[in-house]
N, C-alpha and C. Protein backbone atom coordinates (compact mmCIF):
# COMPACT_ATOMS: atom_id res chain seq x y z
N UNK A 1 76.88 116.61 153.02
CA UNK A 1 76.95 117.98 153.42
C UNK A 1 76.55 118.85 152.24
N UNK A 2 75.35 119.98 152.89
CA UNK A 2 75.09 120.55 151.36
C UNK A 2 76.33 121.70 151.04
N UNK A 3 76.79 122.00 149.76
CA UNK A 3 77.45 123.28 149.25
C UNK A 3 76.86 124.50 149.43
N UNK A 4 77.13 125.30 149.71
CA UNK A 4 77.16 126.40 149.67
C UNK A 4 77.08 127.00 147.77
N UNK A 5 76.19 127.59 147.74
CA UNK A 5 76.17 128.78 146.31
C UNK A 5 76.81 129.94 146.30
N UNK A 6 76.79 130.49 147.43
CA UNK A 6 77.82 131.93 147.40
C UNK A 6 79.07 131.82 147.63
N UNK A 7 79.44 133.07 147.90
CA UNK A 7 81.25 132.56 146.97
C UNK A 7 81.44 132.73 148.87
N UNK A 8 82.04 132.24 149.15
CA UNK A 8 83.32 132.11 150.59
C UNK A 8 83.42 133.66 150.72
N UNK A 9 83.33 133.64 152.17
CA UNK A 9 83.13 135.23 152.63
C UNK A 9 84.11 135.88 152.12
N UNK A 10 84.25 137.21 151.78
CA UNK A 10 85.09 138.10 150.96
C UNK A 10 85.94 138.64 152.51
N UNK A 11 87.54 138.61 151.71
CA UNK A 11 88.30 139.45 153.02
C UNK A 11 87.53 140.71 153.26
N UNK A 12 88.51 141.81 154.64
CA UNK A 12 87.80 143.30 154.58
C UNK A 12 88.10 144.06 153.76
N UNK A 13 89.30 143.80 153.20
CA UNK A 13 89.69 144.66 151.89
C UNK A 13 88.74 144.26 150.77
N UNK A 14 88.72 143.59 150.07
CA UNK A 14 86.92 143.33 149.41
C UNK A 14 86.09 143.62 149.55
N UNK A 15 85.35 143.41 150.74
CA UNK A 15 83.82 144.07 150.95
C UNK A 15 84.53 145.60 151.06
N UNK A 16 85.43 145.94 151.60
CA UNK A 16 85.26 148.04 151.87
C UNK A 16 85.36 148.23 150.76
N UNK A 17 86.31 147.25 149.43
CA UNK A 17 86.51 147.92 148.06
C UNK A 17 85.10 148.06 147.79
N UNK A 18 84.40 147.07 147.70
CA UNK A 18 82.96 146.92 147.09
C UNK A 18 81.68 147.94 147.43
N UNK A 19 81.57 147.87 148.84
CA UNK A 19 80.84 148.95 149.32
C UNK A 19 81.46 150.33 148.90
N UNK A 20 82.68 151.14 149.02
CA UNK A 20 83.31 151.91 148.47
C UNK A 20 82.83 151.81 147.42
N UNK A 21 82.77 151.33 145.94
CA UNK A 21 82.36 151.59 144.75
C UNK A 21 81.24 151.44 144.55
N UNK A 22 80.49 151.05 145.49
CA UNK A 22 78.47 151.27 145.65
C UNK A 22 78.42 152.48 145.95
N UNK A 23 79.10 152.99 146.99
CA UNK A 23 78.83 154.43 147.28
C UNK A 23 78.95 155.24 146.13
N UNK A 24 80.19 155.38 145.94
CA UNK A 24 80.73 156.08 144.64
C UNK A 24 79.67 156.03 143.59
N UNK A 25 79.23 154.81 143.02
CA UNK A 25 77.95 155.18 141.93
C UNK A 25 76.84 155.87 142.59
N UNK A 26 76.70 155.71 143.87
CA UNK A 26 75.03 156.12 144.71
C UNK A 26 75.33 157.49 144.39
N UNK A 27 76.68 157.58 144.88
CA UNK A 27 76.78 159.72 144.73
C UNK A 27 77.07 159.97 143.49
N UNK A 28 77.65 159.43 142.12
CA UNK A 28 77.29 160.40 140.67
C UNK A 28 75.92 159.68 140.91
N UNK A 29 75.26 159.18 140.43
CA UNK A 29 74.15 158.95 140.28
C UNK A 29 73.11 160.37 140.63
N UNK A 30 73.30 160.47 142.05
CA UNK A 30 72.37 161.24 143.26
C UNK A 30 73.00 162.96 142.41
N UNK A 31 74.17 162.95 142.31
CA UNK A 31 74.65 164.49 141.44
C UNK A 31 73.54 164.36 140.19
N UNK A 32 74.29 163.25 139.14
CA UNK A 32 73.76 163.74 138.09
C UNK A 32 72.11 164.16 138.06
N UNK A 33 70.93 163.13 138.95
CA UNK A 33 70.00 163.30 138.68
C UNK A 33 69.73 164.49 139.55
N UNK A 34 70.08 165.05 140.66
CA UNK A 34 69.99 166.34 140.89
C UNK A 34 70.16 167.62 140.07
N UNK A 35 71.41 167.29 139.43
CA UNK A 35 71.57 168.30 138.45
C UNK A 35 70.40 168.35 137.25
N UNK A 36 69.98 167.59 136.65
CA UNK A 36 69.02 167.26 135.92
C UNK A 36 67.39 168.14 136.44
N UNK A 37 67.14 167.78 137.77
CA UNK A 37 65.88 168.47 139.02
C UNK A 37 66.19 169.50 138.54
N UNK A 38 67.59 170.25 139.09
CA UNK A 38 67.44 171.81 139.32
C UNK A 38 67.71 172.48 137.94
N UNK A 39 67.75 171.31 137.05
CA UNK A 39 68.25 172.64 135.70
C UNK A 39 66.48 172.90 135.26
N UNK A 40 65.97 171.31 135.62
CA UNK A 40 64.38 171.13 134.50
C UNK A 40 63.26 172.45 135.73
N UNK A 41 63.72 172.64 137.30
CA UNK A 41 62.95 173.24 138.14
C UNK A 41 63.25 174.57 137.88
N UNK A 42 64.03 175.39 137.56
CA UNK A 42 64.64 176.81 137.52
C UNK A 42 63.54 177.30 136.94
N UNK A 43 63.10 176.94 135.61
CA UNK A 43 61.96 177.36 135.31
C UNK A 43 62.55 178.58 133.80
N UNK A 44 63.59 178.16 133.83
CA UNK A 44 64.12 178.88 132.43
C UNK A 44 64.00 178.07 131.54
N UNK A 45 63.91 179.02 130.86
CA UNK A 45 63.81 178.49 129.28
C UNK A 45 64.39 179.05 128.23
N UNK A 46 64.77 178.37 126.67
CA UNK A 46 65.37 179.10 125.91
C UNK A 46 64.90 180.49 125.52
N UNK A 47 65.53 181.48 125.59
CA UNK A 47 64.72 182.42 124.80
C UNK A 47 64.25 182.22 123.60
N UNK A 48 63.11 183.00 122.83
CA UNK A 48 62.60 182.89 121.38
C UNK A 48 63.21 184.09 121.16
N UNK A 49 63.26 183.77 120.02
CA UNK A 49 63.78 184.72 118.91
C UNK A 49 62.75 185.74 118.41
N UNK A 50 63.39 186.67 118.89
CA UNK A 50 62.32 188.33 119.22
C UNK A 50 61.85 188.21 117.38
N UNK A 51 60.92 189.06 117.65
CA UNK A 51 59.75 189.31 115.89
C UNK A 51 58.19 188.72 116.44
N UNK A 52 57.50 189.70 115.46
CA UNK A 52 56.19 189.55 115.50
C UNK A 52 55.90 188.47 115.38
N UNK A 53 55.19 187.88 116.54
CA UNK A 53 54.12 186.91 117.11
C UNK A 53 54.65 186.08 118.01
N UNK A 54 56.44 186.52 118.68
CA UNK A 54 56.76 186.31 120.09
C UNK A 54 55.54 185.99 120.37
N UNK A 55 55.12 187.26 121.43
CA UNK A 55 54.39 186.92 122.66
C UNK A 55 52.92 186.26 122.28
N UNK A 56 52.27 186.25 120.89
CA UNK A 56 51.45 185.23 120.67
C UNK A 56 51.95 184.04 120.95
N UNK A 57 52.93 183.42 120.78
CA UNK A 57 53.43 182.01 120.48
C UNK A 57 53.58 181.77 121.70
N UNK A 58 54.27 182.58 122.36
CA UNK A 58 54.62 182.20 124.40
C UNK A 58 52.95 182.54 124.78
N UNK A 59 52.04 182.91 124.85
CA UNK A 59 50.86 183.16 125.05
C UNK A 59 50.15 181.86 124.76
N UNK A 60 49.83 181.35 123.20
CA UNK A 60 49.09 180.22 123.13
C UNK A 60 50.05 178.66 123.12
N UNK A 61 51.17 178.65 123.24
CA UNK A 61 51.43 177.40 123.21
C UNK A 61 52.32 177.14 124.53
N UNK A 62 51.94 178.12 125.87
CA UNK A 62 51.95 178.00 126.88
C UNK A 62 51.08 177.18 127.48
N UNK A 63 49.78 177.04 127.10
CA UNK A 63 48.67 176.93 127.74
C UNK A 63 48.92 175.53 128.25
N UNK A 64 49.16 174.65 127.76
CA UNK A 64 49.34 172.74 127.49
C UNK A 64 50.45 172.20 128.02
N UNK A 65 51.79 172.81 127.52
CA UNK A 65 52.97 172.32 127.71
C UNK A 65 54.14 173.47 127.51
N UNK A 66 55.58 172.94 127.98
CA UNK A 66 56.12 174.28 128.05
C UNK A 66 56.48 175.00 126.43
N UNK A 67 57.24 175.78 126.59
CA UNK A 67 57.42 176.08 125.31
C UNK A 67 58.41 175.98 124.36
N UNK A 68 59.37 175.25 125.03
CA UNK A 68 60.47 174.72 124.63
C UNK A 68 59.97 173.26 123.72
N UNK A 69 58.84 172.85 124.27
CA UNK A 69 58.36 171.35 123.42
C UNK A 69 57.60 172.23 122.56
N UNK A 70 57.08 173.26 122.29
CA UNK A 70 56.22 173.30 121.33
C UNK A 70 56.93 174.16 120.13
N UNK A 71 58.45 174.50 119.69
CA UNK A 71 59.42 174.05 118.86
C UNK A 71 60.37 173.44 118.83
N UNK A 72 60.62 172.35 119.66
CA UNK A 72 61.42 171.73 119.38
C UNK A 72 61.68 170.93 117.69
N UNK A 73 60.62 170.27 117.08
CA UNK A 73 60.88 170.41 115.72
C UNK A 73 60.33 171.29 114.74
N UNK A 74 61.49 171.10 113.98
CA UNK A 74 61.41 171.75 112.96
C UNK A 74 60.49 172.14 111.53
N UNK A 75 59.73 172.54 111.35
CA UNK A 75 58.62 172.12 110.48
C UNK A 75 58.32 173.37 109.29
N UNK A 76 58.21 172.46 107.71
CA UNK A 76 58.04 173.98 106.83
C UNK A 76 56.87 174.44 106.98
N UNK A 77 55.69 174.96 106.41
CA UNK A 77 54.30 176.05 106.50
C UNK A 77 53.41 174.73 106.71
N UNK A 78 53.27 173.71 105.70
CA UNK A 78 52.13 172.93 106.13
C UNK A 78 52.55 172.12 107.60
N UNK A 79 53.43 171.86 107.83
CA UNK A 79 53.68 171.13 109.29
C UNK A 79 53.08 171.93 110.06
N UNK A 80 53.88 173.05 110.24
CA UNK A 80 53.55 173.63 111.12
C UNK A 80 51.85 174.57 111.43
N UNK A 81 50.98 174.22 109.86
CA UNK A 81 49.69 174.68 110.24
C UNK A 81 48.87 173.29 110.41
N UNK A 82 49.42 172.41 110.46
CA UNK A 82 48.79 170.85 110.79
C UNK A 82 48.97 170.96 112.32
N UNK A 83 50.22 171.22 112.66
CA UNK A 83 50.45 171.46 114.24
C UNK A 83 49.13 172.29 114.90
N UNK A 84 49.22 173.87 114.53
CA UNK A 84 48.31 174.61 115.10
C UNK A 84 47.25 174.27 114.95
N UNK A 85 46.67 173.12 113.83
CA UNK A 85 45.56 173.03 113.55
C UNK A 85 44.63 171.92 114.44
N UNK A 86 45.85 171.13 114.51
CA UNK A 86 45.61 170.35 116.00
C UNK A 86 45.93 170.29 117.16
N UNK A 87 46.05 171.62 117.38
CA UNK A 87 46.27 172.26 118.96
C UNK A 87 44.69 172.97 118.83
N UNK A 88 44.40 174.10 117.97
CA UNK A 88 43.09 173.79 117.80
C UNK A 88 42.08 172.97 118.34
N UNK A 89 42.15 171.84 117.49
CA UNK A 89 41.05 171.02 117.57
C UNK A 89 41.59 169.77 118.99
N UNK A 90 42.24 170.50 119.85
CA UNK A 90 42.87 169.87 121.09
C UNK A 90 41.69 170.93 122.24
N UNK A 91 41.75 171.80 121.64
CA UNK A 91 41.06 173.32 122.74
C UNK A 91 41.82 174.39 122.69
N UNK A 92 42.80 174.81 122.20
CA UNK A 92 43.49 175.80 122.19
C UNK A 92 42.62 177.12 121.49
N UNK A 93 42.26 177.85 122.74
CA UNK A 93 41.20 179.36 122.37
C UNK A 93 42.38 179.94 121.73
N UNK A 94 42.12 180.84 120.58
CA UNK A 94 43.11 181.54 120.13
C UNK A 94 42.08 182.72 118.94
N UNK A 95 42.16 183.39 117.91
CA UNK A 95 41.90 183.68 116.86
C UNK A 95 42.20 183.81 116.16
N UNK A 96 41.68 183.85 114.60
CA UNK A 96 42.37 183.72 113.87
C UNK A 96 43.82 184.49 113.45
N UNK A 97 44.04 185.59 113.86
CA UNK A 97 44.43 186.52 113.72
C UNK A 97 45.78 185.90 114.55
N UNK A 98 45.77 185.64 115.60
CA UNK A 98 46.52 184.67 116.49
C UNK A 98 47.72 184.17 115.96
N UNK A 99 46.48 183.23 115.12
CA UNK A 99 47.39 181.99 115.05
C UNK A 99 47.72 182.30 113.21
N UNK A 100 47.26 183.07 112.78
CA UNK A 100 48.02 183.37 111.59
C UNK A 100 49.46 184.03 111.95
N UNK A 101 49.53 184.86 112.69
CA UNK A 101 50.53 185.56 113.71
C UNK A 101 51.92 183.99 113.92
N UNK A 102 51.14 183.80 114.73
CA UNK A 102 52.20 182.38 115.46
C UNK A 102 52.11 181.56 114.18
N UNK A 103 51.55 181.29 113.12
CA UNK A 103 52.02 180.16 111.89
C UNK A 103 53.40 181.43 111.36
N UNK A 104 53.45 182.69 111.17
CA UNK A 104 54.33 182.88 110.64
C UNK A 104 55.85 183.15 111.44
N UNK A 105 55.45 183.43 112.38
CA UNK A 105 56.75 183.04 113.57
C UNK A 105 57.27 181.83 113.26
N UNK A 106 56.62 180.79 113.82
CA UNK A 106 57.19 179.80 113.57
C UNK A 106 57.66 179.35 112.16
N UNK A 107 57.59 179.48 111.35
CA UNK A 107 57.57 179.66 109.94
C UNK A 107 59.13 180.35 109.36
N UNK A 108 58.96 182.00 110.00
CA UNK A 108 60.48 181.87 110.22
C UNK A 108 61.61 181.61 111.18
N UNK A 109 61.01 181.54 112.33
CA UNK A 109 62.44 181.42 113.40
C UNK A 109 62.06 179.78 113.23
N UNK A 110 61.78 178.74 112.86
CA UNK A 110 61.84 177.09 113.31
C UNK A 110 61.60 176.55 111.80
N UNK A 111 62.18 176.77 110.99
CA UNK A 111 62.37 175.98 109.33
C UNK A 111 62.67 174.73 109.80
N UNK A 112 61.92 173.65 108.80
CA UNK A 112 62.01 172.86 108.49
C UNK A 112 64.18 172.28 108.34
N UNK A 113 64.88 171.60 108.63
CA UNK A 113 65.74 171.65 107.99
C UNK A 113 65.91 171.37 106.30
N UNK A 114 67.31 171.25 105.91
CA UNK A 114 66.98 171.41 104.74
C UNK A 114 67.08 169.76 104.17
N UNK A 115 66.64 169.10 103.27
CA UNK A 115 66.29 167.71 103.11
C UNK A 115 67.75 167.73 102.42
N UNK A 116 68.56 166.58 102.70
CA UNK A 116 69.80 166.13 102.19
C UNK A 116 70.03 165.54 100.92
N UNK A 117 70.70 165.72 100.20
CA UNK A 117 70.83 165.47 98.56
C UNK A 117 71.62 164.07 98.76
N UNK A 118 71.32 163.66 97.44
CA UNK A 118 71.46 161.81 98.10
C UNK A 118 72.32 161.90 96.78
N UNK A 119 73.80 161.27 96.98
CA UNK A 119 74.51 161.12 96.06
C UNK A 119 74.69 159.63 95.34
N UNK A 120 73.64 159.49 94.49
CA UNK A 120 73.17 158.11 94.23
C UNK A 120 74.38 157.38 93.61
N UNK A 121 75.84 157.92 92.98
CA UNK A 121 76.62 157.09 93.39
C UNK A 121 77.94 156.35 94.11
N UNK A 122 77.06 156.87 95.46
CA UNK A 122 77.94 156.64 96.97
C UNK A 122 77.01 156.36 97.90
N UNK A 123 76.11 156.45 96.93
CA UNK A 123 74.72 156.18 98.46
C UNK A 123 74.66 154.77 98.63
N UNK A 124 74.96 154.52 100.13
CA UNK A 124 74.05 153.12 100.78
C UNK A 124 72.86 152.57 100.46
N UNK A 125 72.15 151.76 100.69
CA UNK A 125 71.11 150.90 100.63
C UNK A 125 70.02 151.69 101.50
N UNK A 126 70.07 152.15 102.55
CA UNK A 126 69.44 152.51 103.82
C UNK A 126 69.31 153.72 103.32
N UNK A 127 70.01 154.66 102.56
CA UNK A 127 70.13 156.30 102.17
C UNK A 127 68.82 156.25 100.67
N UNK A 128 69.36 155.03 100.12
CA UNK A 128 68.40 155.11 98.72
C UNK A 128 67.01 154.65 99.70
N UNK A 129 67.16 154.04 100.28
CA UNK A 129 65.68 153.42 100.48
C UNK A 129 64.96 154.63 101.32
N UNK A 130 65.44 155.76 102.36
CA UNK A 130 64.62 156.65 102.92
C UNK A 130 64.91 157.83 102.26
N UNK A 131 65.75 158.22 101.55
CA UNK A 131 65.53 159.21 100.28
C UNK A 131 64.75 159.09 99.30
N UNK A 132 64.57 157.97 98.94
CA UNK A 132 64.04 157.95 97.67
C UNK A 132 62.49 157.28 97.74
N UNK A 133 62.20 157.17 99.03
CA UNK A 133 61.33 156.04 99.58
C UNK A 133 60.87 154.84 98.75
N UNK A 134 62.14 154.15 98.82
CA UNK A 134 62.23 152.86 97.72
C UNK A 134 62.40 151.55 98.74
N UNK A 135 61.48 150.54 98.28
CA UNK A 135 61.68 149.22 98.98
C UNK A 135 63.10 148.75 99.12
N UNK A 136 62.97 147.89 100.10
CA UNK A 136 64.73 147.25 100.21
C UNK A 136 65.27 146.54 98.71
N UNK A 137 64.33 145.88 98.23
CA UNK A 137 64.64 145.11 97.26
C UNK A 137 64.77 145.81 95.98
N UNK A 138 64.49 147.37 95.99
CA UNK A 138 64.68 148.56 95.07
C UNK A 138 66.15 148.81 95.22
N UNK A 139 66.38 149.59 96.37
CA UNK A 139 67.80 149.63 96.65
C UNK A 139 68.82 149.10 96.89
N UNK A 140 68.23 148.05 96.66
CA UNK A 140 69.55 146.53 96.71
C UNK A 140 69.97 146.22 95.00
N UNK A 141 69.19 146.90 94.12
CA UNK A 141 69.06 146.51 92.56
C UNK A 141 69.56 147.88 92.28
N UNK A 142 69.57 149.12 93.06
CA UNK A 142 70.32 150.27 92.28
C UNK A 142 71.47 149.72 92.61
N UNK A 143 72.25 149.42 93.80
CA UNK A 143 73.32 149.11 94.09
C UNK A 143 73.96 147.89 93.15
N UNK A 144 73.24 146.90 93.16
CA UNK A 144 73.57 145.75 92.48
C UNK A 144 74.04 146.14 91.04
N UNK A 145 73.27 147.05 90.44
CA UNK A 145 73.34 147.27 88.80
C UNK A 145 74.37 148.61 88.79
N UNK A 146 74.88 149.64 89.87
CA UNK A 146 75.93 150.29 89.62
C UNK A 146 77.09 149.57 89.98
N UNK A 147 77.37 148.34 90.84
CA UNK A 147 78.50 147.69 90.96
C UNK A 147 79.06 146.71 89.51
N UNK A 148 77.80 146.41 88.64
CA UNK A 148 78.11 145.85 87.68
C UNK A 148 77.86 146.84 86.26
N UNK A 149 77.27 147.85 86.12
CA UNK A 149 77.28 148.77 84.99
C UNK A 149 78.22 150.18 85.09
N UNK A 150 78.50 150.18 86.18
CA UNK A 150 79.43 151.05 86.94
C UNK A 150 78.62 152.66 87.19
N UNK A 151 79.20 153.45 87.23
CA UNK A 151 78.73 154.83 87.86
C UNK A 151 77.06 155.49 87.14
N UNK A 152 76.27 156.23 87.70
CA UNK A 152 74.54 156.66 86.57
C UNK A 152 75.34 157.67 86.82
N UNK A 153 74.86 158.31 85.39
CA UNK A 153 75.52 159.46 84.92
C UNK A 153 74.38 160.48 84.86
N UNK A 154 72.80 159.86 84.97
CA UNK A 154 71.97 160.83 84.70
C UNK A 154 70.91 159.42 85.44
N UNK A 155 69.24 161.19 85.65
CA UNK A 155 68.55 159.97 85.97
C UNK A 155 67.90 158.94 84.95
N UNK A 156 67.93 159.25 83.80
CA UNK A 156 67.87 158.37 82.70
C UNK A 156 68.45 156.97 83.14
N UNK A 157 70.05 156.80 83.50
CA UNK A 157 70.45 155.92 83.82
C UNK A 157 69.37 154.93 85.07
N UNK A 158 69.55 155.74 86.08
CA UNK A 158 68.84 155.10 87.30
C UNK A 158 67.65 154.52 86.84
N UNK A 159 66.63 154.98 85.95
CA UNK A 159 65.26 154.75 86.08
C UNK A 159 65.50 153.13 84.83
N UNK A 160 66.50 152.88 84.45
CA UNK A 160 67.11 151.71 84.22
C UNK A 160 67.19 150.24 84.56
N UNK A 161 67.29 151.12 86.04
CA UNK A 161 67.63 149.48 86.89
C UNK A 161 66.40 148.73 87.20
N UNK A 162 66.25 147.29 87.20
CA UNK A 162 64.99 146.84 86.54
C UNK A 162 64.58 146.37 88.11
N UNK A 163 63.03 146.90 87.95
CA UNK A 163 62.53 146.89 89.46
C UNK A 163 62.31 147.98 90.16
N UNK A 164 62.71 148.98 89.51
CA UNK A 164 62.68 150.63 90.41
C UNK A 164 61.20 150.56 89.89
N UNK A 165 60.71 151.67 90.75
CA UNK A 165 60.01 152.37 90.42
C UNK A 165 60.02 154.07 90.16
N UNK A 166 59.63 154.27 88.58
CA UNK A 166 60.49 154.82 87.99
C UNK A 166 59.95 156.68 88.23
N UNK A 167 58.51 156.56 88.74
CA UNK A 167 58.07 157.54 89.56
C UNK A 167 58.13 157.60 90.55
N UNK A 168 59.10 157.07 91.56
CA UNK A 168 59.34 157.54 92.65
C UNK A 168 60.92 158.29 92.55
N UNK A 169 61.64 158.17 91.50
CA UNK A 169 62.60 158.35 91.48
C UNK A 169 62.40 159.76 90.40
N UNK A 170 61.25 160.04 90.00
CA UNK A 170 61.43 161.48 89.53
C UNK A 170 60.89 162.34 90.11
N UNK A 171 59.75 161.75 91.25
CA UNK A 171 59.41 162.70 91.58
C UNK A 171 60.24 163.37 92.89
N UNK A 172 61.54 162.55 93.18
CA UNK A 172 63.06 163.12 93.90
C UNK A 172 63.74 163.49 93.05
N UNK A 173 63.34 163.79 91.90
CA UNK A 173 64.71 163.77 90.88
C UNK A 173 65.44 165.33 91.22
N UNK A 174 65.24 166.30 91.95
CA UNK A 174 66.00 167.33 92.56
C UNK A 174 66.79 167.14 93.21
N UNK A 175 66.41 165.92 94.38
CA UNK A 175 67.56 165.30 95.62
C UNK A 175 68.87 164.99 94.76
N UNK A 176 68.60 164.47 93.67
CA UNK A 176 69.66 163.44 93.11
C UNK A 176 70.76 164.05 92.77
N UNK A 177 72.19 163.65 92.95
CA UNK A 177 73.23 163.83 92.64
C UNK A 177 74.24 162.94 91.98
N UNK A 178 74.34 163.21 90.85
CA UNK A 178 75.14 161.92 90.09
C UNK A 178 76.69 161.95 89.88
N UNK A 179 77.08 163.22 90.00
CA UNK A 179 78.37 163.36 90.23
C UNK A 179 79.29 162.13 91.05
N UNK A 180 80.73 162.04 90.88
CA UNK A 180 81.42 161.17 91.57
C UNK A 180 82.68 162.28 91.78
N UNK A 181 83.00 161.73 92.89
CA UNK A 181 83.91 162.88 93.93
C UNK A 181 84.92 162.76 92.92
């Protein structure tokens, strides 16, 4: 006689529990992604931050996509004229006058954030290596040589540890913080 693979019919209290909690996900499900439709369909958007070259900026970086994607990041003067420059060379009609306008809008209402100071001795492995843009095997040797020489007191110290590279670490040498809490 062959076996059976499925499990022995479920009482009715089982299957109604079960179907009951299919439903239940079908309807958040069916909410949430509705809610999602009618917030993205309304057709609002954040306001910009009133100053000269508003309505340039809602004017040319309407044209493509909405305008909520075209600051969403954050970018200092050259980002943001690499941006326009390849919206530009995308088709974006504009003049110069324009888009000198909209580079300085964006310029001040959407800064760059500000780059985080790396407290080289409390910093992780993962913090030295994208701060300082140092190989793994860089930041495994700052760490290694402050657990055994104990705290850098300066970047003199750091440019020490054997294997750095000792121009990448000055030309961050502003980020750096040597202090200990």
């Amino acid at each position: 006689m062959k076996q059976s693979v499925f499990k022995p019919e479920l009482s009715f209290a089982a299957r109604f529990n079960r179907i009951w909690r299919c439903a239940l996900i079908t309807l958040a499900f069916a909410f949430f992604a509705g809610v999602t439709l009618a917030t993205s369909s309304t057709g609002q958007e954040r306001p910009l931050p009133d100053g000269p070259g508003k309505q340039e900026a809602r004017k040319l970086c309407t044209g493509c996509h909405e305008l909520e994607k075209s600051f969403a990041t954050r970018q200092d003067r050259v980002g943001w004229q690499a941006t326009l420059d390849k919206m530009v060379s995308y088709g974006m009609k504009a003049t110069e006058k324009d888009i000198a306008t909209v580079l300085e809008y964006a310029v001040k209402n959407f800064p760059a954030d500000d780059i985080p100071k790396i407290k080289v001795n409390e910093a992780k492995a993962i913090e030295l290596e994208s701060g300082l843009s140092l190989r793994r095997s860089q930041a495994a040797a700052v760490i290694q040589y402050r657990e055994k020489n104990g705290p850098f007191k300066s970047i003199e110290d750091l440019k020490k540890v054997p294997g750095i590279d000792a121009a990448k670490i000055e030309a961050k040498k502003d980020r750096l913080i040597f202090k200990l809490r």
